[in-house]
PDB file of N, CA and C in Angstrom:
ATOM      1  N   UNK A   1      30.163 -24.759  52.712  1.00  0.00           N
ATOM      2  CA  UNK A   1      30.964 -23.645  53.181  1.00  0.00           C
ATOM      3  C   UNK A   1      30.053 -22.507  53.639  1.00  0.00           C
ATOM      4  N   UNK A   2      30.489 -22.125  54.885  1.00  0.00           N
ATOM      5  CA  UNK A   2      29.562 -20.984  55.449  1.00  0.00           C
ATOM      6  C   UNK A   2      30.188 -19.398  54.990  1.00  0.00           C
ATOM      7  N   UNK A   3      29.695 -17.983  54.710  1.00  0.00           N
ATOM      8  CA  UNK A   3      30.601 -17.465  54.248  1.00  0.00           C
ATOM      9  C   UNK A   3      29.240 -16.363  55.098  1.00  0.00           C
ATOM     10  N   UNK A   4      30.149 -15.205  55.745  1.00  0.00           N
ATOM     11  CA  UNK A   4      29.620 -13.999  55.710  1.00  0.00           C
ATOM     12  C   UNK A   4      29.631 -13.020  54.838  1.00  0.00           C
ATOM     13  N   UNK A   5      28.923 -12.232  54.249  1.00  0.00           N
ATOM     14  CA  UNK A   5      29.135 -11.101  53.472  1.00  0.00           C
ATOM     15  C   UNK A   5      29.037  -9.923  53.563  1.00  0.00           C
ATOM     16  N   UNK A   6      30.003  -8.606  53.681  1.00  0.00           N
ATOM     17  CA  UNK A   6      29.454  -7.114  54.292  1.00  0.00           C
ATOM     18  C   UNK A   6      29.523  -6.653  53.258  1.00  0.00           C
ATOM     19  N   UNK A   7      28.626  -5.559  52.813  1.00  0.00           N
ATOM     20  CA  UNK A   7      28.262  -4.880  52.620  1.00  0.00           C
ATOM     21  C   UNK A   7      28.069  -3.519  53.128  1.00  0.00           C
ATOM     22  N   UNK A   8      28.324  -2.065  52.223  1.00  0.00           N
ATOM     23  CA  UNK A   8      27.399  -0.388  52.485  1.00  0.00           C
ATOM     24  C   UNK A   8      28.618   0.024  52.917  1.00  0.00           C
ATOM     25  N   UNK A   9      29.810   0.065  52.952  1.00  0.00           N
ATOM     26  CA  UNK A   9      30.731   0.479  53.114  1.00  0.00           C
ATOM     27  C   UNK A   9      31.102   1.267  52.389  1.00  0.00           C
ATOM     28  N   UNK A  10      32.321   2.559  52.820  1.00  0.00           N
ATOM     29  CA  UNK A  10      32.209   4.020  51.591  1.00  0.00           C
ATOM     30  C   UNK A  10      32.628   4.686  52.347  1.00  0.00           C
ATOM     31  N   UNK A  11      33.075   5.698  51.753  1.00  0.00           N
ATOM     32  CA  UNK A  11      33.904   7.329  52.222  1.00  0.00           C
ATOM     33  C   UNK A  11      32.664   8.279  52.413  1.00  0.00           C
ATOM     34  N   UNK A  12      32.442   8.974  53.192  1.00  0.00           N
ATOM     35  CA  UNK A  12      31.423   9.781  53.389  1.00  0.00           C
ATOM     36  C   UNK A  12      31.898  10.367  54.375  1.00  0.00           C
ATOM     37  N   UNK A  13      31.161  11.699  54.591  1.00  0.00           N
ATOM     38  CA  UNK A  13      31.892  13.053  55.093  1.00  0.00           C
ATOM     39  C   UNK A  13      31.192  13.246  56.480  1.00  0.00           C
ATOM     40  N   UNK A  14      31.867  13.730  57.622  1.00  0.00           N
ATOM     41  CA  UNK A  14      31.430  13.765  58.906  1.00  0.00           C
ATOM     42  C   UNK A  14      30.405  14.434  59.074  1.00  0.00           C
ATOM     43  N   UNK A  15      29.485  13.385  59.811  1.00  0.00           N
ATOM     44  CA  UNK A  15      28.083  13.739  60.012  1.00  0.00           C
ATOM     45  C   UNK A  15      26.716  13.332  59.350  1.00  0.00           C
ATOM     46  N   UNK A  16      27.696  12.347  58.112  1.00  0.00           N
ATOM     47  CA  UNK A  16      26.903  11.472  57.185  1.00  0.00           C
ATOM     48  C   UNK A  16      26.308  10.208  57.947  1.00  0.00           C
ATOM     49  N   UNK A  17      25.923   9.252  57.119  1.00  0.00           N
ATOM     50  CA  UNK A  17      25.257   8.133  57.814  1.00  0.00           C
ATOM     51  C   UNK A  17      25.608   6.982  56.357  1.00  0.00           C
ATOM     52  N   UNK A  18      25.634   5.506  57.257  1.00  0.00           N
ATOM     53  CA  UNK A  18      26.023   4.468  56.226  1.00  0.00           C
ATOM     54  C   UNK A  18      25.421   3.521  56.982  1.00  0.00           C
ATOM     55  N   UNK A  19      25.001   2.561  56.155  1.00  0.00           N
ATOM     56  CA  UNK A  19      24.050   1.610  56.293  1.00  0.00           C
ATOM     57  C   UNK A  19      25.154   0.325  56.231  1.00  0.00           C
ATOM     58  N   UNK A  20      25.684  -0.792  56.880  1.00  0.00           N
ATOM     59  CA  UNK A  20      26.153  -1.655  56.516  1.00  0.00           C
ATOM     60  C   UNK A  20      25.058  -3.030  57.228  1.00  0.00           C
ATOM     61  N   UNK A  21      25.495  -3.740  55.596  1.00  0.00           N
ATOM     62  CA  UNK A  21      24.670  -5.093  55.972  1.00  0.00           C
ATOM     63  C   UNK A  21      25.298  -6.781  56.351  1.00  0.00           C
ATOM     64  N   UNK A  22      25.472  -7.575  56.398  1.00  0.00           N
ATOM     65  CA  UNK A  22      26.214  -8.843  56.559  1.00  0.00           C
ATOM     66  C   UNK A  22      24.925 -10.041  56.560  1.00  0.00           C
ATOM     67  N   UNK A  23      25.468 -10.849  55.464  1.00  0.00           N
ATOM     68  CA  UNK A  23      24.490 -11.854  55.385  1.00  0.00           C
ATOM     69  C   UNK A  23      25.131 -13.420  55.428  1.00  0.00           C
ATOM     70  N   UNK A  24      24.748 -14.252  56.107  1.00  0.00           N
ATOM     71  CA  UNK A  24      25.078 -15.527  56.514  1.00  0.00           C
ATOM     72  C   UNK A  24      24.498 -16.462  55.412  1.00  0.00           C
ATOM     73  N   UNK A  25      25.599 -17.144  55.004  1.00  0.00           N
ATOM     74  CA  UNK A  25      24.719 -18.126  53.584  1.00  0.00           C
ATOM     75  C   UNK A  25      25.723 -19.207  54.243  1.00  0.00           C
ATOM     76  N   UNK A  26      24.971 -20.505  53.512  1.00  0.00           N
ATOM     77  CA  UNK A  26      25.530 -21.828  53.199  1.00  0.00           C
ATOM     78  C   UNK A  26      24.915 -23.055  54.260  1.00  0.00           C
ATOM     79  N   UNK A  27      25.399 -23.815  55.098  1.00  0.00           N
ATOM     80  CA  UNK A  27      24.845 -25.108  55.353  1.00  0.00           C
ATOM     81  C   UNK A  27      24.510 -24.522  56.808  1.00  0.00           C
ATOM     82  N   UNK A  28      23.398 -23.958  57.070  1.00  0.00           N
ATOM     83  CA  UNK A  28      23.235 -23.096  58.458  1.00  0.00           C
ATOM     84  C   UNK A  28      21.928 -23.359  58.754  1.00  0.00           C
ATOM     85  N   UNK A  29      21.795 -23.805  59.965  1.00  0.00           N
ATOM     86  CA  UNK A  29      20.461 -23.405  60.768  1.00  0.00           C
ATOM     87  C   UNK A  29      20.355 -22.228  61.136  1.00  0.00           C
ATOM     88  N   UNK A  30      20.804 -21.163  61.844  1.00  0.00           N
ATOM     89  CA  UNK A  30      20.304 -20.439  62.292  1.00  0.00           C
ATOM     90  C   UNK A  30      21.170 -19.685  62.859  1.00  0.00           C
ATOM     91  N   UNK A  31      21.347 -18.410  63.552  1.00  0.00           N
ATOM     92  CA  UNK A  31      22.662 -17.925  64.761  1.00  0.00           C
ATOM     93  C   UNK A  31      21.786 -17.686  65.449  1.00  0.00           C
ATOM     94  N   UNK A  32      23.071 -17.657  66.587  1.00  0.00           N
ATOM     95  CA  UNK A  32      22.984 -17.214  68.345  1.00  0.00           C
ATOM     96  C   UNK A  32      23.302 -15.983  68.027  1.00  0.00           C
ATOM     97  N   UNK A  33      24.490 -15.682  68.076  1.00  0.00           N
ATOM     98  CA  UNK A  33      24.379 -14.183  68.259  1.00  0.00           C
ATOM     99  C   UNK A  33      25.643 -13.684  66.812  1.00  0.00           C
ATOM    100  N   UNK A  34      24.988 -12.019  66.564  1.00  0.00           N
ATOM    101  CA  UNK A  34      26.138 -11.691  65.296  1.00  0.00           C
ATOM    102  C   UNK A  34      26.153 -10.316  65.970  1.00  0.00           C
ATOM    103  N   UNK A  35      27.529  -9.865  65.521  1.00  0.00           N
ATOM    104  CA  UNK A  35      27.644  -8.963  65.972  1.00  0.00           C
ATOM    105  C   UNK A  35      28.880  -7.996  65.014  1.00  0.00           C
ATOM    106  N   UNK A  36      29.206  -6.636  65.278  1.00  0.00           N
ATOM    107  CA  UNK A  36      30.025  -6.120  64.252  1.00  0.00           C
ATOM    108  C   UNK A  36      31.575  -5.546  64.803  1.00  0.00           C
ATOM    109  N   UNK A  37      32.205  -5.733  64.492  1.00  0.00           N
ATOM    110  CA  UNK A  37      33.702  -5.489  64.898  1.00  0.00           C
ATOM    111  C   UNK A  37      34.177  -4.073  63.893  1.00  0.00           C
ATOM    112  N   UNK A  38      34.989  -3.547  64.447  1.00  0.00           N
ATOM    113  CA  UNK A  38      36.402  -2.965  63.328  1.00  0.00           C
ATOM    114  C   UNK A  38      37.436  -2.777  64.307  1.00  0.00           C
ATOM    115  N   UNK A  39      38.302  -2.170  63.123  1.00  0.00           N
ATOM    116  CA  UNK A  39      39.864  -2.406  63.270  1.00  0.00           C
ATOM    117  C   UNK A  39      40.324  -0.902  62.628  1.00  0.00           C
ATOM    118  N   UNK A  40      40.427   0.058  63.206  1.00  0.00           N
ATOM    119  CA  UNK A  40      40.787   1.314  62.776  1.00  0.00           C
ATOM    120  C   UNK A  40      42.684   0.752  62.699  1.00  0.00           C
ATOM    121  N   UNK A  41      43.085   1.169  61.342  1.00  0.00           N
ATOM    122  CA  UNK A  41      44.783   1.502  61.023  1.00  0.00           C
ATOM    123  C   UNK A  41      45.798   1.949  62.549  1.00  0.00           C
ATOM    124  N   UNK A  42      46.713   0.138  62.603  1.00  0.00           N
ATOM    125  CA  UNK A  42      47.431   0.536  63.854  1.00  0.00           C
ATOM    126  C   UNK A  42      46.657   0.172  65.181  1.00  0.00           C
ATOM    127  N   UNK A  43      45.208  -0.259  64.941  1.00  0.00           N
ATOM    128  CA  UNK A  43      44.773  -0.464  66.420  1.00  0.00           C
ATOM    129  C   UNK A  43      44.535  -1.918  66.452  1.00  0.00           C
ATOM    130  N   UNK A  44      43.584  -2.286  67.801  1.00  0.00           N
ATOM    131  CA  UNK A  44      43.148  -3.657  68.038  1.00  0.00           C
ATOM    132  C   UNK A  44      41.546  -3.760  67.117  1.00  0.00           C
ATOM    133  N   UNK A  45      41.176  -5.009  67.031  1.00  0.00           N
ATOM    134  CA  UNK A  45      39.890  -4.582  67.097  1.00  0.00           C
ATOM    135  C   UNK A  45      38.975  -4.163  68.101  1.00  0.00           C
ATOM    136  N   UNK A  46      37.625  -4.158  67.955  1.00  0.00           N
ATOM    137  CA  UNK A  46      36.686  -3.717  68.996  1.00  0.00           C
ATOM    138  C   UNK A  46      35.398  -4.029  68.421  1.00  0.00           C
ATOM    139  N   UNK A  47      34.735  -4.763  69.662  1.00  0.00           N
ATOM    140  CA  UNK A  47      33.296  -5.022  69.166  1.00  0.00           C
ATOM    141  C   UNK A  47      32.238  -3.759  69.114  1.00  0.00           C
ATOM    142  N   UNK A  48      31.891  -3.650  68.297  1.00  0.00           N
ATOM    143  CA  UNK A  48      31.248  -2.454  68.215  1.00  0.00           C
ATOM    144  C   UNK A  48      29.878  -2.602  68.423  1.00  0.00           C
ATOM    145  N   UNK A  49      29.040  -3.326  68.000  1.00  0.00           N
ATOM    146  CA  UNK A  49      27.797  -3.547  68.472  1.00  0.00           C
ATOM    147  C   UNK A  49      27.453  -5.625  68.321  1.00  0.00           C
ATOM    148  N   UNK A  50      26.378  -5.831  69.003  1.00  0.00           N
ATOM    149  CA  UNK A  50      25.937  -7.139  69.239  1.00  0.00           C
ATOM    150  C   UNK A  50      24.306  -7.324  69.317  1.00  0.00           C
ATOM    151  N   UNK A  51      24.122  -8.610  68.424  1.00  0.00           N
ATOM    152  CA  UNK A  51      22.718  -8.390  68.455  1.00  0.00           C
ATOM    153  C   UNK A  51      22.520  -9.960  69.448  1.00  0.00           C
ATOM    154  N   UNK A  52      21.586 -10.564  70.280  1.00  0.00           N
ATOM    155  CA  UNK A  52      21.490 -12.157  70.243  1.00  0.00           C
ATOM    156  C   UNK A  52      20.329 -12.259  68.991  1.00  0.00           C
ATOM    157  N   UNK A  53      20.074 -14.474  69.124  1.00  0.00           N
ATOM    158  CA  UNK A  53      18.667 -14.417  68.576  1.00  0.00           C
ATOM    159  C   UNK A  53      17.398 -13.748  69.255  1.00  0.00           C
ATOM    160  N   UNK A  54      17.179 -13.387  70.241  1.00  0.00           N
ATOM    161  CA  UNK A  54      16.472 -12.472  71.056  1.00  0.00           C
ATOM    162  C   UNK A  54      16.021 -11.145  70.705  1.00  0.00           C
ATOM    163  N   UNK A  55      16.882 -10.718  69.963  1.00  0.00           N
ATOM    164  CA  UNK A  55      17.307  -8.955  69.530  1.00  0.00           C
ATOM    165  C   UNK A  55      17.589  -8.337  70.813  1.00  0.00           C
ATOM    166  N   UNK A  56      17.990  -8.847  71.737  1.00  0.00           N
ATOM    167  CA  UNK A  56      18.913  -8.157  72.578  1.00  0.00           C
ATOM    168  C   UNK A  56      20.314  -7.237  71.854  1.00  0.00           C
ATOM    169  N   UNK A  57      20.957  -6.031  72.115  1.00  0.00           N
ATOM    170  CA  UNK A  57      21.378  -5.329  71.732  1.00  0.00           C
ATOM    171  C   UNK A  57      22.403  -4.434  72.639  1.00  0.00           C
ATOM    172  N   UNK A  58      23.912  -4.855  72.311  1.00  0.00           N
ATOM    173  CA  UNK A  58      25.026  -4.183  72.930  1.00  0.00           C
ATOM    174  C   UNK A  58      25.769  -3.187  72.275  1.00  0.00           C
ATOM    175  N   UNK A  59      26.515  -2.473  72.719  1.00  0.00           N
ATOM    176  CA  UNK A  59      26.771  -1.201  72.005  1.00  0.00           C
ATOM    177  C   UNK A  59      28.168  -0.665  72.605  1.00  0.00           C
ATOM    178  N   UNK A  60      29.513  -0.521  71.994  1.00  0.00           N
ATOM    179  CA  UNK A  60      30.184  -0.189  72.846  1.00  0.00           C
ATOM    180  C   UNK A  60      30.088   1.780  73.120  1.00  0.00           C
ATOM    181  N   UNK A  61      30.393   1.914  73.954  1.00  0.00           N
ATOM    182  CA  UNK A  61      30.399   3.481  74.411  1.00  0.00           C
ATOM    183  C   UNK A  61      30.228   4.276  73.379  1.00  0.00           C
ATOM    184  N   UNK A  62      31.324   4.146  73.120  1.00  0.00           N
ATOM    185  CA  UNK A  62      31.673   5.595  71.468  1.00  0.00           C
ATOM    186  C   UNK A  62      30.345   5.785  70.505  1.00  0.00           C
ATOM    187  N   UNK A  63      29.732   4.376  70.566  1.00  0.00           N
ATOM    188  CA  UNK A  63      28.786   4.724  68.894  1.00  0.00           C
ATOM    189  C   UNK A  63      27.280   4.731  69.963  1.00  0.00           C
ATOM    190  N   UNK A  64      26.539   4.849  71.190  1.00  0.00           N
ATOM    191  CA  UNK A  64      25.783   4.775  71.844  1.00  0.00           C
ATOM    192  C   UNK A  64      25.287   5.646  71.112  1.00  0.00           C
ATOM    193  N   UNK A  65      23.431   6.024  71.068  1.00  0.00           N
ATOM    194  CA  UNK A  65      22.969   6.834  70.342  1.00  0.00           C
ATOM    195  C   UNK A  65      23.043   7.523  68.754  1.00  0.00           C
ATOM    196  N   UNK A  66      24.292   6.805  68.086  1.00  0.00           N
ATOM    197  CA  UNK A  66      24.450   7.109  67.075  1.00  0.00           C
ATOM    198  C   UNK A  66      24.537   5.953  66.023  1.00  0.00           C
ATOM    199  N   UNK A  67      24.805   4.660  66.282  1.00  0.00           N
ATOM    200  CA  UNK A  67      24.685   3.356  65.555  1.00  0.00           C
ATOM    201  C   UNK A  67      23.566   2.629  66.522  1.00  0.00           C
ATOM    202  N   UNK A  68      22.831   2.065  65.178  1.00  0.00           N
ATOM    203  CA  UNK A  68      21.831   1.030  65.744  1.00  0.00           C
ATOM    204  C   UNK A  68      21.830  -0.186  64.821  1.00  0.00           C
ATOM    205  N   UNK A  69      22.130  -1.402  65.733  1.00  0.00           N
ATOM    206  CA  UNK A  69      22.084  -2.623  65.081  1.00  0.00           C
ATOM    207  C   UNK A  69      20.385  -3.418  65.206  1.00  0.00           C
ATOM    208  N   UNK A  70      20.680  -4.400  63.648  1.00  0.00           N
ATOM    209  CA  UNK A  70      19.230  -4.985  63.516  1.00  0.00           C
ATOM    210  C   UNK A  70      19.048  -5.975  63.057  1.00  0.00           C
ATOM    211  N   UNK A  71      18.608  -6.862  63.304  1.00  0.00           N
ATOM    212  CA  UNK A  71      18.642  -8.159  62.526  1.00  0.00           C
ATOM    213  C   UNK A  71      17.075  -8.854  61.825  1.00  0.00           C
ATOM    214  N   UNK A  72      17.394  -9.436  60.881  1.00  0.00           N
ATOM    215  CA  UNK A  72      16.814 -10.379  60.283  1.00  0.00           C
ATOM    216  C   UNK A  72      16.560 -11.600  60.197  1.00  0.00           C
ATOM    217  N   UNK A  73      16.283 -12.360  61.214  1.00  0.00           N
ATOM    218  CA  UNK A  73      16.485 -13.595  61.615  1.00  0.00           C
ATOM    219  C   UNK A  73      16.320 -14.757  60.678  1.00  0.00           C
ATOM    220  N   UNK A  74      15.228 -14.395  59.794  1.00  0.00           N
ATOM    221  CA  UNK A  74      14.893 -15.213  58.349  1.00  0.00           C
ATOM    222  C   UNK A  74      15.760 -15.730  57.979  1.00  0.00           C
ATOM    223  N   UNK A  75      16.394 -14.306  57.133  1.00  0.00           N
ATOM    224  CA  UNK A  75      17.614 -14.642  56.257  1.00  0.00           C
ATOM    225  C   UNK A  75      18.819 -14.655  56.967  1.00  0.00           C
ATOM    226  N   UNK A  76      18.916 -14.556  58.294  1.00  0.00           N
ATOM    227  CA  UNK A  76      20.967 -14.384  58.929  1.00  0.00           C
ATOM    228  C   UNK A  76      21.095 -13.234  58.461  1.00  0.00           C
ATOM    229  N   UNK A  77      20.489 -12.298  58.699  1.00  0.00           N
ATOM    230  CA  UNK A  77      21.072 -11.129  58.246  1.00  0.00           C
ATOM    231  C   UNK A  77      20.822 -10.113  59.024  1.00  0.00           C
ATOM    232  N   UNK A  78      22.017  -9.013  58.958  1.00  0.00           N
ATOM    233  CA  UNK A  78      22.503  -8.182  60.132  1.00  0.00           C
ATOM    234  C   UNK A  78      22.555  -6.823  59.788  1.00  0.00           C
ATOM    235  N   UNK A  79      21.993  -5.947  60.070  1.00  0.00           N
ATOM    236  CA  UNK A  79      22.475  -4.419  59.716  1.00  0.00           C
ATOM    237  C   UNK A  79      22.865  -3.412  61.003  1.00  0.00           C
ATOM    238  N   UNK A  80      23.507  -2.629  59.855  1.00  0.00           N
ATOM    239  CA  UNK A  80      24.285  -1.711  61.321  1.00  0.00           C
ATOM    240  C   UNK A  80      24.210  -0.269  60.468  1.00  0.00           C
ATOM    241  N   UNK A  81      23.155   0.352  61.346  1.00  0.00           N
ATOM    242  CA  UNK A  81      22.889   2.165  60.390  1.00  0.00           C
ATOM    243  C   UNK A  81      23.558   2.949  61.186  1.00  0.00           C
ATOM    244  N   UNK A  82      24.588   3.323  60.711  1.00  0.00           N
ATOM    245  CA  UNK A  82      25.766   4.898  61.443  1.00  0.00           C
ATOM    246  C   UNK A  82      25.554   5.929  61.099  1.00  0.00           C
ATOM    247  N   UNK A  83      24.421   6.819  61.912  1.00  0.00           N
ATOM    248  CA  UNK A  83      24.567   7.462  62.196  1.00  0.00           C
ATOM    249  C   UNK A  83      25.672   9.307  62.806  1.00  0.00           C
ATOM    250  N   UNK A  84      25.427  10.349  62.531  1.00  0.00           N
ATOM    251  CA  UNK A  84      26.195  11.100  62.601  1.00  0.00           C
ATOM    252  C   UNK A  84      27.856  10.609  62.830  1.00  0.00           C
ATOM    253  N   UNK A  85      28.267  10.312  61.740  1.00  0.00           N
ATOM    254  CA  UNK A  85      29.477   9.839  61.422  1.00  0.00           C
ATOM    255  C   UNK A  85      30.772  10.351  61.915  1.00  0.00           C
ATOM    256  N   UNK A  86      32.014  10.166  62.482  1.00  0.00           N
ATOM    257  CA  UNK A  86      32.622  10.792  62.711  1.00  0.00           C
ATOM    258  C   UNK A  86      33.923  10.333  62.549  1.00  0.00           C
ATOM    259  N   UNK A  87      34.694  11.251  62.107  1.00  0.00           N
ATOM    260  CA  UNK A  87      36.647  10.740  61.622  1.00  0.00           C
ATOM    261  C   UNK A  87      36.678   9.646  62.556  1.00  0.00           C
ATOM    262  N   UNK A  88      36.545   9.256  63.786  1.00  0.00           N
ATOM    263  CA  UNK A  88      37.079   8.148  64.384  1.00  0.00           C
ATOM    264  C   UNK A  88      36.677   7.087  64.087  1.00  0.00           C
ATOM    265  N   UNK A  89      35.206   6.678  63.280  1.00  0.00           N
ATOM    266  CA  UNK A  89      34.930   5.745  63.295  1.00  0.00           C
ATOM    267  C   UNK A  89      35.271   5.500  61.869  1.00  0.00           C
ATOM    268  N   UNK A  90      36.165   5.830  61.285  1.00  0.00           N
ATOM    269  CA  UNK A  90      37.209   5.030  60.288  1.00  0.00           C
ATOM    270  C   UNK A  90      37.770   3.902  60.604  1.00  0.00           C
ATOM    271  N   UNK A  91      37.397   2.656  59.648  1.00  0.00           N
ATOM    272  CA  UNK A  91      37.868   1.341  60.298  1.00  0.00           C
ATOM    273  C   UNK A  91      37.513   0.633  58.879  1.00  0.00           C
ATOM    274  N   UNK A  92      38.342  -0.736  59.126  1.00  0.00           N
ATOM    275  CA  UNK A  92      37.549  -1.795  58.743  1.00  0.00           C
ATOM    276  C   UNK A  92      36.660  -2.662  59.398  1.00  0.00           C
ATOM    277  N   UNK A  93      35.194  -2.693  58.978  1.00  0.00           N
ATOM    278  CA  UNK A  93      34.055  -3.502  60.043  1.00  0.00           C
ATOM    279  C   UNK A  93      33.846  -4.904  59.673  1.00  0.00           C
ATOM    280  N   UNK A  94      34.032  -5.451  60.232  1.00  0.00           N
ATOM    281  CA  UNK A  94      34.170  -7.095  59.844  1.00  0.00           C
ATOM    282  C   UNK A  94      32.349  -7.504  60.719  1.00  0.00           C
ATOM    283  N   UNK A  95      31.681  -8.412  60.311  1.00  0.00           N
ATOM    284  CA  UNK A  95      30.712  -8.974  60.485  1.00  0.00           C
ATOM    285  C   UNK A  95      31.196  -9.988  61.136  1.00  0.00           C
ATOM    286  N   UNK A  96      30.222 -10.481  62.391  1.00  0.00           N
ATOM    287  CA  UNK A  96      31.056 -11.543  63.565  1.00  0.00           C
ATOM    288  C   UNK A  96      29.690 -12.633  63.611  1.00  0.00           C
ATOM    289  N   UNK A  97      29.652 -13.920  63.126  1.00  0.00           N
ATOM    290  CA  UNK A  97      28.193 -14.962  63.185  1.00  0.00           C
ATOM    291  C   UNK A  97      28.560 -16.074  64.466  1.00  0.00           C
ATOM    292  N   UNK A  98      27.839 -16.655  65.318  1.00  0.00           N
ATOM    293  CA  UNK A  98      27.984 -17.330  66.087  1.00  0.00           C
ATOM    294  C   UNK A  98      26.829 -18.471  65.236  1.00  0.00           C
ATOM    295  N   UNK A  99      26.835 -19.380  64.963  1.00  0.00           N
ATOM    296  CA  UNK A  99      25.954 -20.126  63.741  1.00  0.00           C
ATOM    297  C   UNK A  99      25.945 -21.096  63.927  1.00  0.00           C
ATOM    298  N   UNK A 100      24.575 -21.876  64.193  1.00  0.00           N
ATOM    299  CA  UNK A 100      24.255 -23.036  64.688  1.00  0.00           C
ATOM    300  C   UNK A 100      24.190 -24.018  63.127  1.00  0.00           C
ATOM    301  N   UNK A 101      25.536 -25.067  62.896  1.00  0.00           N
ATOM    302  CA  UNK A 101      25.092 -25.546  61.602  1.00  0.00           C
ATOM    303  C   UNK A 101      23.899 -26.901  61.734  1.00  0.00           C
ATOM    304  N   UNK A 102      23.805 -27.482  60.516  1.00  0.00           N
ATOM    305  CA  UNK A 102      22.504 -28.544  60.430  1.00  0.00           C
ATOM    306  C   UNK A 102      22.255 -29.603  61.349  1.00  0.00           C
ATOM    307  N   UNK A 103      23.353 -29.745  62.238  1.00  0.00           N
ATOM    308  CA  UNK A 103      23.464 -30.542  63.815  1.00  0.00           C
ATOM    309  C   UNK A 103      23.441 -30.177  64.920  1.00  0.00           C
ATOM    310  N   UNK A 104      23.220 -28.663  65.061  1.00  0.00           N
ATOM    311  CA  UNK A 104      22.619 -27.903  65.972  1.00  0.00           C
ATOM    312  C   UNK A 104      23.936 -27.546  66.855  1.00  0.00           C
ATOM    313  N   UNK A 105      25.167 -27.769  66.332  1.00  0.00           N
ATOM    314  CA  UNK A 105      26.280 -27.380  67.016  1.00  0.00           C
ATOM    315  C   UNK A 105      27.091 -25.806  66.119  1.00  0.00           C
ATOM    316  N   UNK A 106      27.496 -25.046  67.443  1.00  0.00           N
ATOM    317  CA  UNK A 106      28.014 -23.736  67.277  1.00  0.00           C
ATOM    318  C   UNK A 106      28.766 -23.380  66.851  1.00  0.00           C
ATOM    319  N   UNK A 107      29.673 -22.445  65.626  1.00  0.00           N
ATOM    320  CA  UNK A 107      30.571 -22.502  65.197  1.00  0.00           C
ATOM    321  C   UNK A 107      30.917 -20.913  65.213  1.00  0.00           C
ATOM    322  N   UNK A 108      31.713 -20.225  65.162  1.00  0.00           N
ATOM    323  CA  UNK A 108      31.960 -18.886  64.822  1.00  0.00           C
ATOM    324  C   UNK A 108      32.675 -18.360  63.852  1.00  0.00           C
ATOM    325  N   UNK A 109      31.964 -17.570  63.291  1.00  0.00           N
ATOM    326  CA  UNK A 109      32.570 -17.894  61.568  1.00  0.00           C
ATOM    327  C   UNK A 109      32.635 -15.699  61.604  1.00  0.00           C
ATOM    328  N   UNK A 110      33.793 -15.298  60.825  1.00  0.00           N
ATOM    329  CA  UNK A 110      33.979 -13.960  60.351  1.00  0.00           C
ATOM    330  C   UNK A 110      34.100 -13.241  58.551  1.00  0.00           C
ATOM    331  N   UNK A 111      33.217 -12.538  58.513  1.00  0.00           N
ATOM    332  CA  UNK A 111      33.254 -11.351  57.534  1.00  0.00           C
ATOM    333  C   UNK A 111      34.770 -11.239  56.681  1.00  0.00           C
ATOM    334  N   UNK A 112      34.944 -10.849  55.492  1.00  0.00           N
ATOM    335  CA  UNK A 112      36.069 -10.039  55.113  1.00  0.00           C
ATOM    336  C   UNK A 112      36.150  -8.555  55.491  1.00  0.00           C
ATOM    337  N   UNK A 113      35.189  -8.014  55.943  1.00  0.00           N
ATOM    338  CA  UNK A 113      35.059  -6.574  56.421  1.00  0.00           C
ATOM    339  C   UNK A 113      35.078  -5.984  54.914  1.00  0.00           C
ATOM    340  N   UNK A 114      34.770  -4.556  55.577  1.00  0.00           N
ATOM    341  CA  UNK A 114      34.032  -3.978  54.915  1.00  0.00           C
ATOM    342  C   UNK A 114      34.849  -2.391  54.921  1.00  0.00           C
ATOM    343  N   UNK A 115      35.239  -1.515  54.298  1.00  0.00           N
ATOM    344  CA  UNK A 115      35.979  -0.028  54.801  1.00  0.00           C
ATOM    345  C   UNK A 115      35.016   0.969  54.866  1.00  0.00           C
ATOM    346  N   UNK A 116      35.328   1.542  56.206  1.00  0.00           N
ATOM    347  CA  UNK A 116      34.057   2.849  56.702  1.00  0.00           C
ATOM    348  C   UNK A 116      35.125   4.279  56.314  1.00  0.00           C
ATOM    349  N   UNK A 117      35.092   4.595  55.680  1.00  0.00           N
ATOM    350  CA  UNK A 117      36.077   6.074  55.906  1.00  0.00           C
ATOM    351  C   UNK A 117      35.103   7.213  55.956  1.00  0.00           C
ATOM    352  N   UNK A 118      35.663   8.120  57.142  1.00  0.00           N
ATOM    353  CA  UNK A 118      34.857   9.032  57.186  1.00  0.00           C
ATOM    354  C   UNK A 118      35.812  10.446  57.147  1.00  0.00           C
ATOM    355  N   UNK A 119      35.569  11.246  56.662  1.00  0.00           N
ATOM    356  CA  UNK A 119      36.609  12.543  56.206  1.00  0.00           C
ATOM    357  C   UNK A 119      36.231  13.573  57.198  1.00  0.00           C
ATOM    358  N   UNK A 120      37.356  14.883  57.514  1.00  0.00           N
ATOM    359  CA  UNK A 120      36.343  15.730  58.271  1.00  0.00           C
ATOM    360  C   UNK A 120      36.124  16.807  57.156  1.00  0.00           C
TER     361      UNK A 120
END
């Protein structure tokens, strides 16, 4: 069983910063690409940032200059540091793995997410 795990999630006050992590365990070679989602109360989701195996690095608009994603290729593991925090980016952030298992075929596997609340 493949399982993502997030982590660094928390209430913290606008203008703070939170570290969230996501780690890929179980019968895995390796990922293509991981990337981080949320789901603010009432909305859709939205990809919020993307890393490949490359460390290539996508970012949607809103968090540009203020979230930076990073990976760990070793371990499957993913971080996302937020920067000057702000009421909107209240959400739940779910961790997104694209994961090559022990036959070298692709699977896409998701996070339980994680809650970002940010207060003003």
């Amino acid at each position: 069983q493949v399982q993502l795990v997030e982590s660094g999630g928390g209430l913290v006050q606008a203008g703070g910063s939170l570290r969230l992590s996501c780690v890929a365990s179980g019968p895995i070679f390796g990922s293509s690409v991981m990337g981080w989602y949320r789901q603010a109360s009432g909305k859709q989701r939205e990809l919020v940032a993307s890393i490949t195996s490359g460390g290539t690095t996508t970012y949607v608009d809103s968090v540009k200059g203020r979230f930076t994603m990073s990976r760990d290729g070793a371990k499957n593991t993913v971080y996302l540091q937020m920067n000057s925090l702000k009421p909107e980016d209240t959400a739940v952030y779910y961790c997104y793995a694209r994961l090559y298992d022990l036959s070298g075929r692709l699977m896409d596997y998701w996070g339980k997410g994680t809650l970002v609340t940010v207060s003003s």
